[in-house]
Protein backbone atom coordinates (compact mmCIF):
# COMPACT_ATOMS: atom_id res chain seq x y z
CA UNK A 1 191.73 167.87 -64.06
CA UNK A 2 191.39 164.02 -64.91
CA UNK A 3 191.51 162.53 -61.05
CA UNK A 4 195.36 160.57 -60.60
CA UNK A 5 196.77 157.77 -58.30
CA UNK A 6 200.62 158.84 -57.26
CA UNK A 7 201.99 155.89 -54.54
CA UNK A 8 205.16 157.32 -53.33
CA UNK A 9 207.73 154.48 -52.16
CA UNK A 10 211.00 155.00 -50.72
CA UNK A 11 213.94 153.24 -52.34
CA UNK A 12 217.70 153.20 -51.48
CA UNK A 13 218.96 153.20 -55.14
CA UNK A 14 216.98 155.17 -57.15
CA UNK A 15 219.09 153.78 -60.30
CA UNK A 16 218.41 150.33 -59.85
CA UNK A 17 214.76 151.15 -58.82
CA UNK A 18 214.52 152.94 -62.24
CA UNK A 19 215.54 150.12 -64.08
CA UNK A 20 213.58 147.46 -62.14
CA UNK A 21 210.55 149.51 -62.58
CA UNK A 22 211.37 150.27 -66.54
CA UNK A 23 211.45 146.49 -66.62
CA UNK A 24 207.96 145.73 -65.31
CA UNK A 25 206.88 148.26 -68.26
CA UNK A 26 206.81 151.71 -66.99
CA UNK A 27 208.03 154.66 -68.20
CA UNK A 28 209.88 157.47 -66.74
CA UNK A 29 208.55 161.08 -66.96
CA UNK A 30 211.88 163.26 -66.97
CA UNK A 31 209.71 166.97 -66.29
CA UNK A 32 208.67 165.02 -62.83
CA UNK A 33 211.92 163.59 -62.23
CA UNK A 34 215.21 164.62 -60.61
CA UNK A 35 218.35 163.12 -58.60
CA UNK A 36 215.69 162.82 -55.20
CA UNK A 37 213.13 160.89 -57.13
CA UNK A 38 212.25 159.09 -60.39
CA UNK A 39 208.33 159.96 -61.90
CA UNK A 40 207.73 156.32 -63.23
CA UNK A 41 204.22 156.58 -65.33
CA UNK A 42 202.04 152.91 -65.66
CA UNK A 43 199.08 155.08 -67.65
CA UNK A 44 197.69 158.14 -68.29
CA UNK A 45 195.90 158.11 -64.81
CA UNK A 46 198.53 156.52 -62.62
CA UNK A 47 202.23 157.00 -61.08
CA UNK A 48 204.87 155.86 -58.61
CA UNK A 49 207.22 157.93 -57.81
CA UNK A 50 210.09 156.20 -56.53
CA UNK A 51 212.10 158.48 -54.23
CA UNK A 52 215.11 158.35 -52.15
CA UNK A 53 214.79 158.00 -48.20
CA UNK A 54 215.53 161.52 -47.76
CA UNK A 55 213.20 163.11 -49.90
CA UNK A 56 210.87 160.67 -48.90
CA UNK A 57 211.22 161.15 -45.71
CA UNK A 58 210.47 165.00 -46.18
CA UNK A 59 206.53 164.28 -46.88
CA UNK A 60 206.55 161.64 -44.47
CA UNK A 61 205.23 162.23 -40.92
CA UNK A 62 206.30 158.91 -39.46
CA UNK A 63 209.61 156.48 -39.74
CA UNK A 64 210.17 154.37 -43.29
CA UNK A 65 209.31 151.29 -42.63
CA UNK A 66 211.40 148.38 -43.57
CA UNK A 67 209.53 146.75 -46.11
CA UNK A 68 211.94 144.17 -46.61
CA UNK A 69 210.76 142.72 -43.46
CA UNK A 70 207.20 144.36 -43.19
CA UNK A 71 204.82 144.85 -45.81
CA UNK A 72 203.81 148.22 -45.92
CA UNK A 73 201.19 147.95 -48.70
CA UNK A 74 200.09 145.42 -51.52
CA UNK A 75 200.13 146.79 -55.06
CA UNK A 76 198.64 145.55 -57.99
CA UNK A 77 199.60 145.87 -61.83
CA UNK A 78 196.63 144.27 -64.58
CA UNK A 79 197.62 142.55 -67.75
CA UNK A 80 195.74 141.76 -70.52
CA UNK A 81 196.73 137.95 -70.83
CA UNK A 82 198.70 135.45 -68.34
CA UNK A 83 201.16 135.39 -71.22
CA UNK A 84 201.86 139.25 -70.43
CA UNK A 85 201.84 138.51 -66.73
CA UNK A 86 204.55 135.82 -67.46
CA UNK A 87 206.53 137.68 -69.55
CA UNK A 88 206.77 141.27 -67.29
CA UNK A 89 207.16 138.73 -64.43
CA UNK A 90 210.46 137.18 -65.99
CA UNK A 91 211.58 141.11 -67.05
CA UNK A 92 211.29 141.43 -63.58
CA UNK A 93 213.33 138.93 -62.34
CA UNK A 94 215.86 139.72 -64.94
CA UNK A 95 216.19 143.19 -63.61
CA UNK A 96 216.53 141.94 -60.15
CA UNK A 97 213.13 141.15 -58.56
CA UNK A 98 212.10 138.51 -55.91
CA UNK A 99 209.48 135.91 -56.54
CA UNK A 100 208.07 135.09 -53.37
CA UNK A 101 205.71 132.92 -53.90
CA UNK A 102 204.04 130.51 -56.21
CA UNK A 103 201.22 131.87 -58.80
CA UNK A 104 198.32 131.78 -57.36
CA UNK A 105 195.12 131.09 -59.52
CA UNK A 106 191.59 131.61 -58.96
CA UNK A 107 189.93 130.49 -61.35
CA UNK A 108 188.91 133.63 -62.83
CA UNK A 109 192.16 135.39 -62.02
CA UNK A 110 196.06 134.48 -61.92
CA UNK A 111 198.54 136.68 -59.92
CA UNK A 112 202.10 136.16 -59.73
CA UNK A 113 204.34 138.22 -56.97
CA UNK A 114 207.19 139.90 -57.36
CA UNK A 115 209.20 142.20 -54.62
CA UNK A 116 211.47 145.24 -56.08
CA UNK A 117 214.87 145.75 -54.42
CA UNK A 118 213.41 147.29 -51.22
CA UNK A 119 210.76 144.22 -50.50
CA UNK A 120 208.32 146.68 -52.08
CA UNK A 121 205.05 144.14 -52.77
CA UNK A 122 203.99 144.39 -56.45
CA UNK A 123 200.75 141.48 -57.40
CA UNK A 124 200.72 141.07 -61.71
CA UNK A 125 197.53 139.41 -62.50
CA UNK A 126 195.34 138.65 -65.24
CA UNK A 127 191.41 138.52 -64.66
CA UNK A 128 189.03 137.35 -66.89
CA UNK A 129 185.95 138.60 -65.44
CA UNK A 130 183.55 136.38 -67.37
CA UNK A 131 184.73 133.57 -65.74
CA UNK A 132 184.18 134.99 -61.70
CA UNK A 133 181.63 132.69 -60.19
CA UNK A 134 178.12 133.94 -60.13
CA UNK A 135 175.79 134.18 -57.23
CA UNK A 136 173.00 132.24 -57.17
């Protein structure tokens, strides 16, 4: 079996949380999917599965945190251009996302924030690698 990434986040409107998500460019997978929790598939190799605080709270062995006041984790979605950063960004905010923050660019990489309805931390960057400074 190919090796996976699942991040499991808890959400209080797994509707909305659907459609945000849809917006940034994911897909849902229905066979891993039910009224508890939404299977939302970014590639062949990686999922979140956005899940409601009680079912979440079933694998959980500690108390959900409140990310819209603590960060519980930074994730990060690639892009192949700035231009598809910008545009998933404004999708985003369409389907009711938080920018909060200014893009930040490196040089060799831009990232752009956005927060989902629950103050869960997504990064969208582009990264040209040929550009990261060399060591001399």
């Amino acid at each position: 079996m190919a090796k996976q990434i699942f991040i499991n986040i808890a959400v209080k409107d797994l509707q909305k949380s659907m459609d945000f998500y849809t917006a940034l460019g994911f897909t849902n997978n229905p066979q891993f999917s039910d009224d508890s929790g939404k299977c939302m598939v970014w590639s062949d190799s990686i999922f979140v599965m956005i899940l409601n605080h009680e079912k979440f709270a079933s694998f959980a062995t500690k108390p959900i945190a409140d990310t819209k006041s603590k960060i519980a984790g930074l994730f990060s979605l690639s892009f192949d251009s700035l231009e598809e950063v910008n545009q998933v960004m404004t999708k985003g905010l369409n389907a009711g996302g938080i920018e909060p923050s200014e893009m930040k660019d490196y040089g060799f990489m831009q990232q752009r924030t956005i927060e989902d309805f629950d103050g869960h931390t997504w990064e969208l960057f582009f990264m040209d690698i040929t550009k990261f400074p060399q060591q001399s």
